[in-house]
Protein backbone atom coordinates (compact mmCIF):
# COMPACT_ATOMS: atom_id res chain seq x y z
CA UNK A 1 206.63 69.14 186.19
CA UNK A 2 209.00 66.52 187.91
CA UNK A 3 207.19 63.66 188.76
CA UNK A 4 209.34 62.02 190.84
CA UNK A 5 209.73 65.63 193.03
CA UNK A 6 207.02 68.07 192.00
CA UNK A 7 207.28 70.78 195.30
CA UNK A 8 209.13 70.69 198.20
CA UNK A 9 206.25 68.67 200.42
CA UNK A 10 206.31 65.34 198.86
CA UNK A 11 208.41 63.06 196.08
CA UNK A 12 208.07 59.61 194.79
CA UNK A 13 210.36 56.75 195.79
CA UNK A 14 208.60 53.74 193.94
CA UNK A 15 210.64 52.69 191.35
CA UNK A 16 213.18 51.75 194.17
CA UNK A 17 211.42 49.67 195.51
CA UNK A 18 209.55 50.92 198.25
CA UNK A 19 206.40 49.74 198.38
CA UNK A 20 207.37 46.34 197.35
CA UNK A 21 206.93 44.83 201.24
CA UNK A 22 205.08 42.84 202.90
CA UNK A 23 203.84 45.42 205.01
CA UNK A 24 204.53 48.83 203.85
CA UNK A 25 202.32 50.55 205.87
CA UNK A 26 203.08 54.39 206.10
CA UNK A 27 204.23 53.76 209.96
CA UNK A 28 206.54 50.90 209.14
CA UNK A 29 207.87 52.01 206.13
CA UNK A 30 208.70 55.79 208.60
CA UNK A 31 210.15 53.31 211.01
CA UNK A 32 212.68 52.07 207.96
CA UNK A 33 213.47 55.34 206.46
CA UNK A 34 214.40 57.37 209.47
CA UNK A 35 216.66 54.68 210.28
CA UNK A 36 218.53 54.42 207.00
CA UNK A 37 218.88 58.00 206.81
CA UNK A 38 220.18 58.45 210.82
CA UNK A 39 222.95 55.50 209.65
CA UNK A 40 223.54 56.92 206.11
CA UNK A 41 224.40 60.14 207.26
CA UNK A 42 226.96 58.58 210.19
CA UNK A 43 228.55 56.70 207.46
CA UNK A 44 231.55 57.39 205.55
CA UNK A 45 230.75 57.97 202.06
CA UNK A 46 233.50 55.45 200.80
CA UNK A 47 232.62 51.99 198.89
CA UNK A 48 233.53 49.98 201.47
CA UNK A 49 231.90 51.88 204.19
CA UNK A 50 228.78 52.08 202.07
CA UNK A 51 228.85 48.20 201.54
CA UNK A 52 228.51 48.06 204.68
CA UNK A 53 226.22 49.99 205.31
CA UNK A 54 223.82 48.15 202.77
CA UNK A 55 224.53 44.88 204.71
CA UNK A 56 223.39 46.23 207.90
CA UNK A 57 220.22 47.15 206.53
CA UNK A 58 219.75 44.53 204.59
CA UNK A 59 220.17 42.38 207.92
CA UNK A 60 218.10 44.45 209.65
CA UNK A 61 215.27 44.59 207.42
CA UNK A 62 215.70 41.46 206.28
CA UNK A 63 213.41 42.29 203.13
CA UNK A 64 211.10 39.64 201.13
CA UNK A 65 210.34 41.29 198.21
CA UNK A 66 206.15 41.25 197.29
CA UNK A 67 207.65 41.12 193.30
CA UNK A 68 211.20 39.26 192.99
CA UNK A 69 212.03 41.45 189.67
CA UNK A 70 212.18 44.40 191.73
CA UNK A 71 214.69 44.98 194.31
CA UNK A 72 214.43 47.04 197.53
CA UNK A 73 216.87 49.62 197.36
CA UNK A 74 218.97 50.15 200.71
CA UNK A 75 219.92 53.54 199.70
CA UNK A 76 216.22 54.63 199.69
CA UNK A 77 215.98 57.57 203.04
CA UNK A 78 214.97 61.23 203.73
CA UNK A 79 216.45 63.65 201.70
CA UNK A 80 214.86 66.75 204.13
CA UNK A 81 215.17 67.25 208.14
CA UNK A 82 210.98 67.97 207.71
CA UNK A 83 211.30 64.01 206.26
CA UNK A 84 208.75 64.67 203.55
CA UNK A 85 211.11 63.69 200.70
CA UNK A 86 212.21 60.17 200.35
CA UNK A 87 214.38 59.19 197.57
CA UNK A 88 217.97 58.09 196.70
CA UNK A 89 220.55 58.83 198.96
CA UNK A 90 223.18 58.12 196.76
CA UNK A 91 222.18 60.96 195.00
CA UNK A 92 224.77 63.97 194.01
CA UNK A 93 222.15 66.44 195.22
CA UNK A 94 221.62 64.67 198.60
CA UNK A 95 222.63 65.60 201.90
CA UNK A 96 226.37 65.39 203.05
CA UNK A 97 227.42 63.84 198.85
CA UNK A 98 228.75 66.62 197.75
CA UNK A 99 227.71 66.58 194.13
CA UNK A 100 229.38 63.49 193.90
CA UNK A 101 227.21 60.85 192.17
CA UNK A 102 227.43 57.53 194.34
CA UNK A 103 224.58 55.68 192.37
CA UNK A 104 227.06 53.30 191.10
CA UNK A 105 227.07 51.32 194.08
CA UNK A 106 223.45 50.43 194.15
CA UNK A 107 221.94 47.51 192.93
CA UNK A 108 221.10 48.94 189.41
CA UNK A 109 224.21 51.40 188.89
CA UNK A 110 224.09 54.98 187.86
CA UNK A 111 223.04 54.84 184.54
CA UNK A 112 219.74 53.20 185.00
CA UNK A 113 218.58 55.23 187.79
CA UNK A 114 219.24 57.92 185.95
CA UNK A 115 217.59 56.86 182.64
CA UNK A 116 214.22 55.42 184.33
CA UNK A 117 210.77 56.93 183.87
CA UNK A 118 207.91 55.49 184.77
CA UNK A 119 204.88 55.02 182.41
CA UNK A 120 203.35 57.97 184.39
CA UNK A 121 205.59 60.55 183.01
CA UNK A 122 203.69 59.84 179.12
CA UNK A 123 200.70 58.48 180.14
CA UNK A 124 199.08 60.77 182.40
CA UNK A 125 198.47 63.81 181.05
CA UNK A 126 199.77 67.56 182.30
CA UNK A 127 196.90 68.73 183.86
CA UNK A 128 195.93 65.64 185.13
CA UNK A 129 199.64 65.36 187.21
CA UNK A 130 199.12 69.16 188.63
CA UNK A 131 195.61 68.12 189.62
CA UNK A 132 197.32 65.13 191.34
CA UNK A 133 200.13 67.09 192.82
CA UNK A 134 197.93 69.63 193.96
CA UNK A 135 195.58 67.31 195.97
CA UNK A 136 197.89 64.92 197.40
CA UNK A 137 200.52 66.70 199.82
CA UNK A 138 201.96 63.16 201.52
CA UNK A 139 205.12 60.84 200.37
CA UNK A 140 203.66 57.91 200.79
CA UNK A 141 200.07 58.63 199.41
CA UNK A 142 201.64 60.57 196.92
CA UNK A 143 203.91 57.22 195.42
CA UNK A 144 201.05 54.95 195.73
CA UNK A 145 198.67 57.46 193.11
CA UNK A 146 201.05 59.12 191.14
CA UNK A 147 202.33 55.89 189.60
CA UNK A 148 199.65 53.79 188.93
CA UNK A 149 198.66 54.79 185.65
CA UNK A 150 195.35 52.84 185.66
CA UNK A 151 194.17 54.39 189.03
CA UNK A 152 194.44 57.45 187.62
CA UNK A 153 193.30 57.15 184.53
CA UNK A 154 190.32 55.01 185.77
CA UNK A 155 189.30 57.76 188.55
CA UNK A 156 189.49 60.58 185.93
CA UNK A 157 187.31 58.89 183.49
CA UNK A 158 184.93 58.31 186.31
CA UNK A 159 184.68 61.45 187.86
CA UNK A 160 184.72 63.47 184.07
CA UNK A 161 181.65 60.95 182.85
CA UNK A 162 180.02 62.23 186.24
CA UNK A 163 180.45 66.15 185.53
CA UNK A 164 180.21 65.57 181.34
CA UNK A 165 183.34 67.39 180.97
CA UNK A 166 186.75 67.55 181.55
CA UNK A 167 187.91 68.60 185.29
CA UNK A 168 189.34 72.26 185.85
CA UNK A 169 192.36 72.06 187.91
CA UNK A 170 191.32 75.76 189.49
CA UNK A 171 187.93 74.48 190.53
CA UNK A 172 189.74 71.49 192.43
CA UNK A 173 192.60 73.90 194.50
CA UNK A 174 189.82 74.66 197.50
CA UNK A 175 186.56 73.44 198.33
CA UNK A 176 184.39 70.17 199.08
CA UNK A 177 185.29 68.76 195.58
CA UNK A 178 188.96 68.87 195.86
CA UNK A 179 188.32 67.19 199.15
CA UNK A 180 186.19 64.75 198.16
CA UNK A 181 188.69 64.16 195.26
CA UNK A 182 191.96 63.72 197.77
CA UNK A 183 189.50 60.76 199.96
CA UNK A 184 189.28 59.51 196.35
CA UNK A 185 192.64 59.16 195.87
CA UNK A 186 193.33 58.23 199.43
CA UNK A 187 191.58 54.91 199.00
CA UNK A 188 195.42 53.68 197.34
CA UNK A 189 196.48 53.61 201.37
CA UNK A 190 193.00 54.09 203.22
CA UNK A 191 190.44 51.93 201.56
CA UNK A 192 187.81 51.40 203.64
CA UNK A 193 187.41 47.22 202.67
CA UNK A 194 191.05 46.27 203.02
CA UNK A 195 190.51 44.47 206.70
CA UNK A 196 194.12 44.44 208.44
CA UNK A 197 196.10 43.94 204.96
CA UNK A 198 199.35 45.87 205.33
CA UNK A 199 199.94 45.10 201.32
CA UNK A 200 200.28 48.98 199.25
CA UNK A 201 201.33 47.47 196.63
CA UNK A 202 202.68 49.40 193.52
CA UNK A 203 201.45 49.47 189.57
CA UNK A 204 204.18 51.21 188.02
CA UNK A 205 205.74 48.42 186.78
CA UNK A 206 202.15 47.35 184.72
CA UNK A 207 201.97 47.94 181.24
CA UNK A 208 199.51 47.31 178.81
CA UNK A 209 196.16 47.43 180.68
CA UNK A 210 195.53 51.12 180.73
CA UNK A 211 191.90 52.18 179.76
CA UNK A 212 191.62 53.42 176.26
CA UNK A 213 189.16 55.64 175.05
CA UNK A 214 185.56 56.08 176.45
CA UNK A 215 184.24 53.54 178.59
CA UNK A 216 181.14 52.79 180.36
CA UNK A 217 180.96 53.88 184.00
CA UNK A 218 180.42 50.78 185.52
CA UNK A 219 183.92 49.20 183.75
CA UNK A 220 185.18 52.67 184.98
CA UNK A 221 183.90 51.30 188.65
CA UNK A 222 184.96 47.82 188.53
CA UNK A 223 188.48 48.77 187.53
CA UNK A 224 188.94 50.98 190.36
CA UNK A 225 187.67 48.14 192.49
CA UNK A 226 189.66 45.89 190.82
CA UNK A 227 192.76 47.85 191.27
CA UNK A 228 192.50 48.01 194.98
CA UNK A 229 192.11 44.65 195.41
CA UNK A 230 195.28 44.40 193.54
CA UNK A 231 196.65 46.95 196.38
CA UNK A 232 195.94 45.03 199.15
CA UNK A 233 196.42 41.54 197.97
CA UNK A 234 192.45 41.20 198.43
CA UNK A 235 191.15 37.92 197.81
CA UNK A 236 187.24 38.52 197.19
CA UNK A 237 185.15 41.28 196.01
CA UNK A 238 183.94 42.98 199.51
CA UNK A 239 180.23 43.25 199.87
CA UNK A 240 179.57 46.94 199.15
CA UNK A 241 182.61 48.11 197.44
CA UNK A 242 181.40 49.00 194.26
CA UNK A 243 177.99 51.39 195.96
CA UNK A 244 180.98 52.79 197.90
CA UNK A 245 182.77 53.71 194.69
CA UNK A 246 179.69 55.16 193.34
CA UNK A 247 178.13 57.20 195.99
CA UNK A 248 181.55 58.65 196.90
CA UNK A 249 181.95 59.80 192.82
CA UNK A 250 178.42 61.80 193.54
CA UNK A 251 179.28 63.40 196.29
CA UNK A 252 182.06 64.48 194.53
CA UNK A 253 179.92 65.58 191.38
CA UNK A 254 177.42 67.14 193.07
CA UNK A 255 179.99 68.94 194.79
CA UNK A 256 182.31 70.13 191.38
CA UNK A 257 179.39 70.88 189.57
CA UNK A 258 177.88 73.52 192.56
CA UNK A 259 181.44 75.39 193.00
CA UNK A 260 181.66 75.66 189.09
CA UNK A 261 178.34 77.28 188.89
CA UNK A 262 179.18 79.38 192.22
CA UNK A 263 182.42 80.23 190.00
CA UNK A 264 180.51 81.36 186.82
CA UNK A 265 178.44 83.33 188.57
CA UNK A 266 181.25 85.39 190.74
């Protein structure tokens, strides 16, 4: 499965920098993409017309990067009318290039945009990125999960210490479990404790803290809790976070383990 695009409804745009904002809210981040694609597309796909083209937005947006090591990409718009794909615009397969590669002229040239994976492609497992892909059908959702390794893995171990086994991608495609699983994942934009941060901020870039092996749920717990304070540039742990976390992964147990039996006995 690609990663970056995995169906027609949704892709990933966070290596380029999306999420790295001070406020990238779904709505303001909408606001930006719509207009670099309704410029892009006016503009002659020449170097010098695309220079300028980065300078407008660039004065328009006038960007502060959350991380300074990772730039903002310009070039980042709709690839789609539906706008449910973002991604690079400079791509040969994009709208009105051609085939013609114009990577070259973004801030990291062709060759590394082309080379780049993100830890997510080797550390979370096949069935693990359908389950994903099959419960989270938004861009911007979709980037947040997707590429924060620890989330993932963290939510997983969770959720698979709660049902003593490992989850079945079929039993997730309909039902209150898969449901309850997508509010789960939701919490990387809709966490209910953020107060009026506009942070999202992105994990791909973090390496080396993954959970290994089996842990105890409560670590399980406080590293989900820990993450999204991460996500929102929380300060303090929020007074009922943590029973949040845990009540929300029995609903969802209680509701996995009812549609498996309903399943087995079909």
């Amino acid at each position: 499965m690609n990663l970056c695009r995995p169906d027609s409804h949704k892709s990933c745009a966070a290596c380029c920098g999306l999420y790295n904002v001070p406020d990238a809210r779904r709505a303001r981040l909408e606001e930006k993409l719509t207009f670099r694609t309704l410029v892009f597309g006016r503009t002659q796909k020449s170097p010098d017309a695309l220079e300028q083209f980065k300078d407008v937005i660039r004065t328009r947006e006038a960007v502060t990067p959350v991380e300074e090591i990772i730039h903002v990409c310009e070039f980042t718009g709709y690839l789609d009318p539906e706008h449910r794909i973002v991604g690079c615009m400079l791509h040969p397969s994009s709208p009105g290039n051609g085939g013609i590669d114009l990577r070259g002229l973004c801030h990291y040239g062709s060759l590394a945009c082309k080379a780049f994976f993100c830890p997510a492609w080797t550390e979370i497992s096949p069935d693990r990125q359908r389950i994903i892909a099959d419960t989270v059908q938004d861009w911007h959702l979709y980037g947040l999960v997707i590429t924060d390794v620890d989330y993932v893995q963290s939510i997983f171990h969770l959720l698979e210490c709660g049902v003593g086994m490992r989850l079945d991608p079929d039993v997730l495609r309909s039902g209150p479990a898969g449901s309850v699983l997508c509010e789960i994942f939701s919490w990387k934009d809709s966490w209910p404790f953020k107060g009026d941060s506009m942070m999202r901020r992105c994990r791909y870039y973090v390496k080396g803290e993954h959970l290994q092996g089996t842990r105890k749920s409560a670590e399980g717990l406080q590293a989900i809790r820990g993450i999204l304070e991460f996500t929102f540039d929380l300060k303090k742990i929020a007074a009922g976070s943590e029973q949040y976390i845990s009540s929300t992964v029995q609903r969802f147990v209680s509701a996995y383990l009812r549609e498996r039996r309903n399943a087995a006995a079909v």
